[in-house]
C-alpha atoms as a PDB file:
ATOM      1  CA  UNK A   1     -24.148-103.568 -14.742  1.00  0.00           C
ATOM      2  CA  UNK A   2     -25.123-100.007 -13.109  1.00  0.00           C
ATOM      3  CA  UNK A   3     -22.732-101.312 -10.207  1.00  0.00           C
ATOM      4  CA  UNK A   4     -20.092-102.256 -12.175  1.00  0.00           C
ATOM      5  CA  UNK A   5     -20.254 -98.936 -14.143  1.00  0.00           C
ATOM      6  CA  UNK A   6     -20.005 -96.969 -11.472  1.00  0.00           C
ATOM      7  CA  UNK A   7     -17.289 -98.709 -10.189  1.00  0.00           C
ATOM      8  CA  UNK A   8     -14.996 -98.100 -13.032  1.00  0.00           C
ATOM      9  CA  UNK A   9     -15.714 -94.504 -13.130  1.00  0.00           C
ATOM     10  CA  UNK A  10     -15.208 -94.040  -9.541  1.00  0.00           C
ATOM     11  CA  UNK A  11     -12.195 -95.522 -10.331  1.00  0.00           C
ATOM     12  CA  UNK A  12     -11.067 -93.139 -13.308  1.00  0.00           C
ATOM     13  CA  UNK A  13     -12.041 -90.160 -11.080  1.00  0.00           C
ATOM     14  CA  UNK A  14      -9.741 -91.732  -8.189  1.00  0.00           C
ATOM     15  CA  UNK A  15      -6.840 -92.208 -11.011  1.00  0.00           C
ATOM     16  CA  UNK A  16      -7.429 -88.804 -12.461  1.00  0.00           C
ATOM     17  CA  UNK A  17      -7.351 -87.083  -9.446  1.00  0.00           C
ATOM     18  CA  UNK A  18      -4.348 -88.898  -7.625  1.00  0.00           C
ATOM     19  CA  UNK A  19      -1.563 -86.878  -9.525  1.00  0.00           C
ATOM     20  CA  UNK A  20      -2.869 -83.510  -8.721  1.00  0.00           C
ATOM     21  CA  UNK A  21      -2.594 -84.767  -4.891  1.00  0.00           C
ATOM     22  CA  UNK A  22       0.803 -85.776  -4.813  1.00  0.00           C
ATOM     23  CA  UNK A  23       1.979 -83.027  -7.151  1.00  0.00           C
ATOM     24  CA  UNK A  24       1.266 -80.659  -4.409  1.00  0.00           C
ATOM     25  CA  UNK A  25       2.540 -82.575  -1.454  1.00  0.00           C
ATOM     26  CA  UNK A  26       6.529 -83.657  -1.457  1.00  0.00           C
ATOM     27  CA  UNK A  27       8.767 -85.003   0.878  1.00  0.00           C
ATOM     28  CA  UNK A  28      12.513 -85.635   1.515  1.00  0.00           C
ATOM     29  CA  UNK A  29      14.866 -87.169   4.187  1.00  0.00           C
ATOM     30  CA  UNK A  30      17.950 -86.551   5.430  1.00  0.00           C
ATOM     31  CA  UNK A  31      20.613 -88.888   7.181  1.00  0.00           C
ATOM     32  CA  UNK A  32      20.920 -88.877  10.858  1.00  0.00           C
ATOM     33  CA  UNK A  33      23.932 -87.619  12.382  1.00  0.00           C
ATOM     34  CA  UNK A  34      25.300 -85.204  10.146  1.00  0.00           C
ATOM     35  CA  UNK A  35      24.381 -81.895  11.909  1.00  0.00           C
ATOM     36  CA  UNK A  36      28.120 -80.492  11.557  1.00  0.00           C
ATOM     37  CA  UNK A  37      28.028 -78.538   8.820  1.00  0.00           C
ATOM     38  CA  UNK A  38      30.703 -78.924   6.296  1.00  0.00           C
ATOM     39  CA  UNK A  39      32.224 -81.775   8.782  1.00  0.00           C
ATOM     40  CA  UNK A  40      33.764 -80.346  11.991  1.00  0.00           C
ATOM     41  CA  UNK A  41      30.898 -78.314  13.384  1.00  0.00           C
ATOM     42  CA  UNK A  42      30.616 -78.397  17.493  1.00  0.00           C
ATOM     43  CA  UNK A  43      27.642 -77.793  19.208  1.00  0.00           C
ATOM     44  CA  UNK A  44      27.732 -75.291  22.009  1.00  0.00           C
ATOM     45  CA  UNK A  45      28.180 -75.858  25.114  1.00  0.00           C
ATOM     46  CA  UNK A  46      24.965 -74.788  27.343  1.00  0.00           C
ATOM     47  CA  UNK A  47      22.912 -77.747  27.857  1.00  0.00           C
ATOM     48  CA  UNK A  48      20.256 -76.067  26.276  1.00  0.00           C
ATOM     49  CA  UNK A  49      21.626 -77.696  22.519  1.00  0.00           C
ATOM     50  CA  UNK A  50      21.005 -81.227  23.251  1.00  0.00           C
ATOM     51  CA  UNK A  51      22.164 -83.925  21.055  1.00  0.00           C
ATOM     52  CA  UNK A  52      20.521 -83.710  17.548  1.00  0.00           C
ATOM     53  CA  UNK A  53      18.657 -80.415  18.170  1.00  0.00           C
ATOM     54  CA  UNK A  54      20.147 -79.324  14.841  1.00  0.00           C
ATOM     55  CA  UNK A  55      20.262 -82.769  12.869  1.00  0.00           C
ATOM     56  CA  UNK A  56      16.663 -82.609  10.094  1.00  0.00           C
ATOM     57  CA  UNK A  57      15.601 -85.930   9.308  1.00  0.00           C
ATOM     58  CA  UNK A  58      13.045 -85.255   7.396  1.00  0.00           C
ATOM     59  CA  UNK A  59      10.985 -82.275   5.368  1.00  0.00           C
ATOM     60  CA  UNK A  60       7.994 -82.021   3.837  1.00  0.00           C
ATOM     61  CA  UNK A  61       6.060 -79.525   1.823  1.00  0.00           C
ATOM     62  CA  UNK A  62       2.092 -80.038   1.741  1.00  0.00           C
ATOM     63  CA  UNK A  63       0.698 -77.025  -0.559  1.00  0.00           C
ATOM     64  CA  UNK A  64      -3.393 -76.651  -0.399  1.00  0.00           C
ATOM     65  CA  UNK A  65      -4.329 -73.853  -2.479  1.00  0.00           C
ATOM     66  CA  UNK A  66      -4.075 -70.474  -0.796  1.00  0.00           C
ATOM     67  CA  UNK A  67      -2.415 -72.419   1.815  1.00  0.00           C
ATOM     68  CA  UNK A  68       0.667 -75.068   2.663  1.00  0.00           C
ATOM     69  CA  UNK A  69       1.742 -76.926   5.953  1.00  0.00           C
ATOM     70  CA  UNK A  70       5.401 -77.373   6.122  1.00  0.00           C
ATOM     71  CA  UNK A  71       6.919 -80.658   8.235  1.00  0.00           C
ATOM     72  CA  UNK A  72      10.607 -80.633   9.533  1.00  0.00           C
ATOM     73  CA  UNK A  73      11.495 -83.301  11.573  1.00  0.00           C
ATOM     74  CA  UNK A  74      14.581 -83.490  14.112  1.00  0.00           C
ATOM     75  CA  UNK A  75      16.548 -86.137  15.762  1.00  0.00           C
ATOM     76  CA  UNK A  76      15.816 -85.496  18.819  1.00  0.00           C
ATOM     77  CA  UNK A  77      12.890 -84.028  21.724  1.00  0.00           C
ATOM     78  CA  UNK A  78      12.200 -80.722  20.544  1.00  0.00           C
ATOM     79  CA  UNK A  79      11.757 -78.292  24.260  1.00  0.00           C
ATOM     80  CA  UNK A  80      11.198 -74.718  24.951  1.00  0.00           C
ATOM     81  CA  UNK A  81      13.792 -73.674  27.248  1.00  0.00           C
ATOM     82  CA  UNK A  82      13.462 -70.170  26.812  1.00  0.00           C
ATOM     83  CA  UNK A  83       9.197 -70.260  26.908  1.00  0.00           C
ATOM     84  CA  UNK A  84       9.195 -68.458  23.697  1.00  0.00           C
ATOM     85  CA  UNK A  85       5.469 -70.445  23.591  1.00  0.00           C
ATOM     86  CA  UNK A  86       6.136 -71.871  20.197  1.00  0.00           C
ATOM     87  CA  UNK A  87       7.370 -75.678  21.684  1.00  0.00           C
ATOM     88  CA  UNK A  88      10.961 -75.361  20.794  1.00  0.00           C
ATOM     89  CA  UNK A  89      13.664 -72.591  21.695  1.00  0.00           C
ATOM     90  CA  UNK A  90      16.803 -73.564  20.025  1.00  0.00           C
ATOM     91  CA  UNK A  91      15.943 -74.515  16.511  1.00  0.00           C
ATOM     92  CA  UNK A  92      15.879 -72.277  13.203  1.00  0.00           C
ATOM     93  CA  UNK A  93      15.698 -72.853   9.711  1.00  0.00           C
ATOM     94  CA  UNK A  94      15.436 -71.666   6.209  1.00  0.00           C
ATOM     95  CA  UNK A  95      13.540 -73.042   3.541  1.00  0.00           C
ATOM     96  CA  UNK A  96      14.991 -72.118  -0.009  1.00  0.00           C
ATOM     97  CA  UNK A  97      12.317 -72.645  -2.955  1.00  0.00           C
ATOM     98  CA  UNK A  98      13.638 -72.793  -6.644  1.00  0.00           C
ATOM     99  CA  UNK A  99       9.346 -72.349  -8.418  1.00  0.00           C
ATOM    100  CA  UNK A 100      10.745 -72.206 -12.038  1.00  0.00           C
ATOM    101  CA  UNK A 101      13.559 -74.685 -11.942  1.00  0.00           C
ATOM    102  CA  UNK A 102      15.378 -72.148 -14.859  1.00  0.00           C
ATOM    103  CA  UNK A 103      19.166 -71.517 -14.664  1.00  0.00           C
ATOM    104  CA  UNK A 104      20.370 -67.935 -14.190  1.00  0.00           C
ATOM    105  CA  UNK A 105      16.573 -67.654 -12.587  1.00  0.00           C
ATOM    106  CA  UNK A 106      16.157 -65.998  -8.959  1.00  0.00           C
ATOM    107  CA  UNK A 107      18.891 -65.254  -6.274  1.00  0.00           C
ATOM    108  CA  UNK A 108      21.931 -66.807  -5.509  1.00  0.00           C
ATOM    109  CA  UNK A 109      22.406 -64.882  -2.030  1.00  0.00           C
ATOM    110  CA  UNK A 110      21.173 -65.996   0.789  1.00  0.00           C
ATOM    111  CA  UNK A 111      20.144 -64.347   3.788  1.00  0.00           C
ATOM    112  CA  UNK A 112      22.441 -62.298   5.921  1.00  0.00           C
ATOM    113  CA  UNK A 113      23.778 -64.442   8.785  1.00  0.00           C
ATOM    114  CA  UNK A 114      24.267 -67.983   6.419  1.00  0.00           C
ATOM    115  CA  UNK A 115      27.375 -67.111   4.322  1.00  0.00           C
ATOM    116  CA  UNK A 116      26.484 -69.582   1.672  1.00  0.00           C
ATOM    117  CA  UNK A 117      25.843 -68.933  -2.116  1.00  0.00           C
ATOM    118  CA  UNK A 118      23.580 -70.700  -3.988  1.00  0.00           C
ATOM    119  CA  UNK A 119      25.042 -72.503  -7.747  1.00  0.00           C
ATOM    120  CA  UNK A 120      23.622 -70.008 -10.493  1.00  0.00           C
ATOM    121  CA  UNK A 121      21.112 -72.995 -11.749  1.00  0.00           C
ATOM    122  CA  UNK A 122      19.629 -73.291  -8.223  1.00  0.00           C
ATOM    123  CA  UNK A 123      18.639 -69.507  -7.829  1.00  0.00           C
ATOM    124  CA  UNK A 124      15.424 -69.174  -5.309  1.00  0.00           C
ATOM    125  CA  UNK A 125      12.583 -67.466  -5.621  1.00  0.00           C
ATOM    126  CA  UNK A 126      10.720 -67.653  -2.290  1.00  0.00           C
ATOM    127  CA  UNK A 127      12.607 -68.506   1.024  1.00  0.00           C
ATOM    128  CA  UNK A 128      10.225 -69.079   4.261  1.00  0.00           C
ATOM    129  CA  UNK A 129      12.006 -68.735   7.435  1.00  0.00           C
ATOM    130  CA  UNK A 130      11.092 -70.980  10.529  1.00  0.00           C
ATOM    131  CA  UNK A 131      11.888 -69.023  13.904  1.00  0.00           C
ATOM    132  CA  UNK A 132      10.275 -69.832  17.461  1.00  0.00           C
ATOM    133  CA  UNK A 133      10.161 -65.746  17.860  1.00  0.00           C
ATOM    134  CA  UNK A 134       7.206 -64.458  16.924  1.00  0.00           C
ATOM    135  CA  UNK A 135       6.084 -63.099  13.515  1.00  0.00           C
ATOM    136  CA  UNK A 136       6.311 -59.374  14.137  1.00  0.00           C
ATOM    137  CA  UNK A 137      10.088 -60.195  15.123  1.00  0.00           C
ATOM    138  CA  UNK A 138      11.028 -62.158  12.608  1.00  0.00           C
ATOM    139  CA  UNK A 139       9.342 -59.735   9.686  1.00  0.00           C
ATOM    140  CA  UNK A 140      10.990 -56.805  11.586  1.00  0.00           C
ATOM    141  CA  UNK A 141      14.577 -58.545  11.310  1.00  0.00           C
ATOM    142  CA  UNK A 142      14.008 -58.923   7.428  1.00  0.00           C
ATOM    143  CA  UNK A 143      12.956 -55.515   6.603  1.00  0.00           C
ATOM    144  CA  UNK A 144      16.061 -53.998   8.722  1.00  0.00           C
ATOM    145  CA  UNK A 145      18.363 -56.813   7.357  1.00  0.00           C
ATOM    146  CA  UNK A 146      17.348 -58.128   4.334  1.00  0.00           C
ATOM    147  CA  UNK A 147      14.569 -55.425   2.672  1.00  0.00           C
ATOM    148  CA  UNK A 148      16.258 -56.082  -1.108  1.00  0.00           C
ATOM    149  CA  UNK A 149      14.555 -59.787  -0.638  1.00  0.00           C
ATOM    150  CA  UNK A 150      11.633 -59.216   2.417  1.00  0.00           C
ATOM    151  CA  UNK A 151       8.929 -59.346  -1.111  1.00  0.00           C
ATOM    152  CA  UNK A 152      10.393 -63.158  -1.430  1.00  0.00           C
ATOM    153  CA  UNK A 153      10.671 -63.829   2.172  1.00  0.00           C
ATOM    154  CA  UNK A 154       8.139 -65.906   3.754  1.00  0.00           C
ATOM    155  CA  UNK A 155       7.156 -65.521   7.354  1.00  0.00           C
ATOM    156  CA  UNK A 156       4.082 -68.819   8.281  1.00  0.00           C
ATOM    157  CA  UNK A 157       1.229 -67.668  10.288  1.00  0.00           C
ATOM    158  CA  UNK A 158       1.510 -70.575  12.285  1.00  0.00           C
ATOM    159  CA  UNK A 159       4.861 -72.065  13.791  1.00  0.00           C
ATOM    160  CA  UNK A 160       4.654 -74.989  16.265  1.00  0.00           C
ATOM    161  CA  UNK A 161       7.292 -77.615  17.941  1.00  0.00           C
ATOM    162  CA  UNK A 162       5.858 -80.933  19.195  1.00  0.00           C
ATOM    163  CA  UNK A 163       7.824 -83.804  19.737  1.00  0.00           C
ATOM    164  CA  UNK A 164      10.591 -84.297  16.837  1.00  0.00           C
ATOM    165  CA  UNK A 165       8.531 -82.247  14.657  1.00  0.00           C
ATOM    166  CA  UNK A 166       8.339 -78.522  13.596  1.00  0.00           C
ATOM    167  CA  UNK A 167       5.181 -77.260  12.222  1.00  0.00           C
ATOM    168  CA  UNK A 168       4.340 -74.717   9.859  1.00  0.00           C
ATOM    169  CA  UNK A 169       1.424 -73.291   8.248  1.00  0.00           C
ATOM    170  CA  UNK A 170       1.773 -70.396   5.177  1.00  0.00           C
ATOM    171  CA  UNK A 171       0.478 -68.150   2.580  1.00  0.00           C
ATOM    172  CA  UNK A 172       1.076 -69.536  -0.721  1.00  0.00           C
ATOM    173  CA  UNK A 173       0.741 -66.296  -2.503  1.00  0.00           C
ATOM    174  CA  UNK A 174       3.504 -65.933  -4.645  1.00  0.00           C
ATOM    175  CA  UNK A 175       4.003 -69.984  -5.116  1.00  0.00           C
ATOM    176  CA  UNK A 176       3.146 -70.342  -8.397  1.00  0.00           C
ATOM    177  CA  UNK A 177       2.718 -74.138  -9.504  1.00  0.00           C
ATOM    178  CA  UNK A 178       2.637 -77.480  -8.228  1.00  0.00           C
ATOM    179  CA  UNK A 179       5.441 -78.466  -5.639  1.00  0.00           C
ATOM    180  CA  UNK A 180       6.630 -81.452  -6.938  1.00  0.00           C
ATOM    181  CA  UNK A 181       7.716 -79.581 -10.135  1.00  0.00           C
ATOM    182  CA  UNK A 182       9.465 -76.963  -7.699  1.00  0.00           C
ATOM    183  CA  UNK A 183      12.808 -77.107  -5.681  1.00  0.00           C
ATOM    184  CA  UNK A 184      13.883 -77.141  -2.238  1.00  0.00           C
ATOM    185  CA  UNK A 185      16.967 -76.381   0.281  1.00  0.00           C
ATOM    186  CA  UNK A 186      16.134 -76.341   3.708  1.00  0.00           C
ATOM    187  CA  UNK A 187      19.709 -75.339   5.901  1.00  0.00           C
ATOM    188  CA  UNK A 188      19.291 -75.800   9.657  1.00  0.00           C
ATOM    189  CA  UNK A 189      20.578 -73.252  11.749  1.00  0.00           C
ATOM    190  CA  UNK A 190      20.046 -71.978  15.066  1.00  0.00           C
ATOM    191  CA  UNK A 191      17.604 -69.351  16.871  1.00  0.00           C
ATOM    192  CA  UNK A 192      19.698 -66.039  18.389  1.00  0.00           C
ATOM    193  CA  UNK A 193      17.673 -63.598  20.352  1.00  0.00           C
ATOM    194  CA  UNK A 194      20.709 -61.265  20.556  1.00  0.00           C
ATOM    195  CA  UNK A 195      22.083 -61.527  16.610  1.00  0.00           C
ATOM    196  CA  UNK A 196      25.402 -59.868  15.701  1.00  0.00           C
ATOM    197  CA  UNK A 197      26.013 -57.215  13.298  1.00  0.00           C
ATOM    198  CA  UNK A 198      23.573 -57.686  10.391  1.00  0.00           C
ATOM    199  CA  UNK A 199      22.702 -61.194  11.068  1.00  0.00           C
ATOM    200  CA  UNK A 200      19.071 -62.695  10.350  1.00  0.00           C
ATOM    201  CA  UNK A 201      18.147 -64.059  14.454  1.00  0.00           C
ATOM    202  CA  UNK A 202      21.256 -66.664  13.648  1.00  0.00           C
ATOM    203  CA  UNK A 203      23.896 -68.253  15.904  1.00  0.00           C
ATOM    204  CA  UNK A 204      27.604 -67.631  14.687  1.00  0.00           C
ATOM    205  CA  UNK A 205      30.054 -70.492  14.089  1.00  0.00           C
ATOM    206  CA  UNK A 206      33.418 -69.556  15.509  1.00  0.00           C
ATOM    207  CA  UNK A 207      37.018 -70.989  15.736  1.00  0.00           C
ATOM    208  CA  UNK A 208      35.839 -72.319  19.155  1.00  0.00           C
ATOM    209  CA  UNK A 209      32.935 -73.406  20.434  1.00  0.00           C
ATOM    210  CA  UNK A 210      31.559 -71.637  23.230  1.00  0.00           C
ATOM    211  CA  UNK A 211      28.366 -71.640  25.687  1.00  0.00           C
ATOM    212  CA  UNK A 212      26.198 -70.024  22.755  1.00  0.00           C
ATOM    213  CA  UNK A 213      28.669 -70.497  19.879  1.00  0.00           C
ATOM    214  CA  UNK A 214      29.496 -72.993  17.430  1.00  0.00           C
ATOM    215  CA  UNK A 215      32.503 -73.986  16.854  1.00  0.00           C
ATOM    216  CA  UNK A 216      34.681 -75.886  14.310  1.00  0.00           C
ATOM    217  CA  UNK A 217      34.422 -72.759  11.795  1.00  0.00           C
ATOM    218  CA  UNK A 218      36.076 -69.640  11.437  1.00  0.00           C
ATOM    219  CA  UNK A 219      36.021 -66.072  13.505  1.00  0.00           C
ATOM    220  CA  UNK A 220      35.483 -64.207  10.036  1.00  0.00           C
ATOM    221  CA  UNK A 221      32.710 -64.071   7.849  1.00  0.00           C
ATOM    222  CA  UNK A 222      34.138 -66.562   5.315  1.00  0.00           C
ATOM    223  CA  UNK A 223      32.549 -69.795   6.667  1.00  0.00           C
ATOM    224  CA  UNK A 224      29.148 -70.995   6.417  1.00  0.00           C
ATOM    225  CA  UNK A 225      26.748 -71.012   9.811  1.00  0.00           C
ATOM    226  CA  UNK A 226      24.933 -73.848   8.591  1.00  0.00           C
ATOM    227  CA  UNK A 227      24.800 -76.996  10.594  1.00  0.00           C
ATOM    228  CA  UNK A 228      22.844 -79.349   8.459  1.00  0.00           C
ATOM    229  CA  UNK A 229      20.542 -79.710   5.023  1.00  0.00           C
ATOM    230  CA  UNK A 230      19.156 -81.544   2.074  1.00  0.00           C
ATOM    231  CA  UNK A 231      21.658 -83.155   0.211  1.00  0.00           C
ATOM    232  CA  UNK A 232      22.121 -85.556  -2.987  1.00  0.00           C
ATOM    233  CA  UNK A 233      18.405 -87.134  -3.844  1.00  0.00           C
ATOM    234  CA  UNK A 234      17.374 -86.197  -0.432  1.00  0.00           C
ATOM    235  CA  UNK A 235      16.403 -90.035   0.323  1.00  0.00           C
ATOM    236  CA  UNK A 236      18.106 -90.388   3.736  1.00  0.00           C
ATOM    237  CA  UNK A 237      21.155 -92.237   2.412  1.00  0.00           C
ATOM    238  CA  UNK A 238      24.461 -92.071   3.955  1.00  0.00           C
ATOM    239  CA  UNK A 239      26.367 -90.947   0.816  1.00  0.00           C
ATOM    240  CA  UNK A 240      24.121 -87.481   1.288  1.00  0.00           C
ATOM    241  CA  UNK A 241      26.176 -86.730   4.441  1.00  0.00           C
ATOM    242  CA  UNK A 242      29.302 -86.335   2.180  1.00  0.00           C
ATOM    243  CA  UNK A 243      27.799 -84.823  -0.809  1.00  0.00           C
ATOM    244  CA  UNK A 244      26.342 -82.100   2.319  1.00  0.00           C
ATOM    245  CA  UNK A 245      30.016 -81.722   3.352  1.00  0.00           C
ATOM    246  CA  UNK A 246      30.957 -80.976  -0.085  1.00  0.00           C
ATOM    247  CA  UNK A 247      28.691 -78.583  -0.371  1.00  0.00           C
ATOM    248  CA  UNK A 248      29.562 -76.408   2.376  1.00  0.00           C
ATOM    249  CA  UNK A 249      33.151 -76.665   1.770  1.00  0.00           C
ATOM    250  CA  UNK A 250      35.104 -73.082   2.145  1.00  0.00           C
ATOM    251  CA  UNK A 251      38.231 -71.455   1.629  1.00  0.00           C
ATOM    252  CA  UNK A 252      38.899 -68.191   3.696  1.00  0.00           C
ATOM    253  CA  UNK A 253      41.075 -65.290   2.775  1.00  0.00           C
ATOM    254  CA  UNK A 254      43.333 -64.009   5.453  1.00  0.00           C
ATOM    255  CA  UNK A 255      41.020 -60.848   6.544  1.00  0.00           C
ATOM    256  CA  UNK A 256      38.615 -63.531   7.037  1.00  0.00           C
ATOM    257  CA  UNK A 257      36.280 -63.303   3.997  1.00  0.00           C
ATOM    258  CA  UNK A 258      35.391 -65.619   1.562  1.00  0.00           C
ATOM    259  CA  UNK A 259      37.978 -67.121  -0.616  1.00  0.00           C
ATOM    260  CA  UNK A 260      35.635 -69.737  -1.771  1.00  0.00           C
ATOM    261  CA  UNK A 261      32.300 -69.679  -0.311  1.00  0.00           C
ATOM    262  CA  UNK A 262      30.239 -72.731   0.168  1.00  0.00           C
ATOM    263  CA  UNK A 263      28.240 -72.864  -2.918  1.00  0.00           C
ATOM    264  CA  UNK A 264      24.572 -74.906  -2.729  1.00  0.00           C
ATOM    265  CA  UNK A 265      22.555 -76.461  -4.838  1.00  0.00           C
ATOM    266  CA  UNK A 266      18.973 -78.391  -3.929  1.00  0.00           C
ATOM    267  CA  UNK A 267      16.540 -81.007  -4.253  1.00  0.00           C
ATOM    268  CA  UNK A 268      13.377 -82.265  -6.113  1.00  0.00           C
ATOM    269  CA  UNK A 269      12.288 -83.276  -8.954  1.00  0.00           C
ATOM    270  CA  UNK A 270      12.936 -80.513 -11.194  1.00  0.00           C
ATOM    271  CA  UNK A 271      16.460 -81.060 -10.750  1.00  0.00           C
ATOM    272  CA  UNK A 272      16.850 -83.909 -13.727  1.00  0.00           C
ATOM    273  CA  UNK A 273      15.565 -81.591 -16.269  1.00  0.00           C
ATOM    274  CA  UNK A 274      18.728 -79.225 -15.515  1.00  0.00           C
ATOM    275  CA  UNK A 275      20.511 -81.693 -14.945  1.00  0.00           C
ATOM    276  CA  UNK A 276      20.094 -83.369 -18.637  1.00  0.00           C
ATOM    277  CA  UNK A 277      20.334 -79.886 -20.098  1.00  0.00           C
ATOM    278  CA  UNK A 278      23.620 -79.292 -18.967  1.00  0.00           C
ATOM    279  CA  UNK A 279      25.194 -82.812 -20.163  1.00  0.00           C
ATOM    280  CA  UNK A 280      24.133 -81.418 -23.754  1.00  0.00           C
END
């Protein structure tokens, strides 16, 4: 009897404690081959930007207390072609986090260098920035560029590239709550050692593509320099490569700013509540 008491308790403490695990841990995918942006996106042309160095396949979020590991996975070899010593040269990304899930809550800018908005019931909170450049770079960039938002910007204290996978270890001050009950946009862009004008270490999309320039966008500011994302349930399904290109969909004015600008929202599971609150 002692056994078989023990046994059931072990087993309530196992149920009891299995929710609080995967409340903090949360993952998404993301269909292969749509790392064009809103649809017409080119890669450049150095060699450097192989096939699928922008294309996410995967993300996840694994919070543990004062600390969280982040997880982005690529479709292709990740390589360090310009020994920045962090296993990968090309790749960049943002990582958008909606904590309170409340419309009319946080900011709907992004960073300087995206040109995307962000739908007024997906405002952020907390955005943590993935860059193969070290930290002191990246946290110098923000406070020169973007010091209205470097309090909600999150720089890891770990960054690594090994095989398809980015790795990312970070503070979690700040991250208030459980992760599944939280929000996420993660927009894939790429790493620029030499960034124009105001822009956050990101690659421009132009007209033209060219040996360290996208292409397939526009020459002004009016188009978003975002190649790829979350998108729809963030399961991996083809029909998320659409609702992506929807998404990023833009309209430029004729001095090259935005008409419409591509207007986000995000994933997770705190999405249904707003959801159902709007059909009211």
């Amino acid at each position: 009897m002692k056994t078989s008491r023990f046994a059931v308790l072990s087993l309530a403490a196992a149920l009891l404690g299995a929710p609080a695990l995967a409340a903090n841990k949360v993952s998404f995918k993301d269909p292969s081959g749509d790392d064009n942006g809103p649809g017409a996106y080119k890669y450049p042309t150095d060699p450097v930007y192989k096939r699928g160095s922008f294309d996410l396949t995967e993300f996840t979020f694994d919070k543990k207390g004062a600390k969280a590991d982040v997880s982005l996975g690529f479709n292709t070899t990740l390589e360090d072609p310009w020994k920045t010593g962090s296993g990968f040269s090309v790749q960049m990304a943002f990582i958008f986090i909606d904590t309170d899930g409340k419309p009319g809550s946080g900011s709907t800018d992004s960073l300087p260098g995206l040109n995307v908005k962000f739908a007024p019931e997906f405002g952020w909170e907390k955005v943590i920035v993935i860059s193969p450049q070290g930290s002191a770079r990246v946290k110098a960039e923000v406070g020169n560029k973007a010091s209205a938002s470097k309090d909600n910007v999150i720089v890891p204290t770990r960054t690594k590239g090994s095989g398809r996978k980015i790795t990312a270890s970070i503070d979690t001050a700040g991250l208030e709550g459980e992760p599944s009950d939280w929000r996420f946009q993660v927009l894939v862009q790429s790493n620029e050692g030499f960034p124009a004008g105001n822009d956050l270490l990101t690659r421009k999309v132009n007209e033209y593509e060219g040996q360290h320039r996208f292409g397939g966008g526009n020459d002004g500011e009016c188009d978003p320099h975002v190649m790829d994302l979350l998108a729809g349930a963030g399961k991996g399904e083809a029909s998320e490569a659409k609702a992506q290109q929807e998404m990023l969909s833009y309209e430029c004015a004729e001095d090259g700013t935005a008409k419409k600008p591509a207007t986000l929202t995000m994933v997770g599971a705190a999405t249904k509540p707003v959801a159902a609150e709007e059909q009211k």
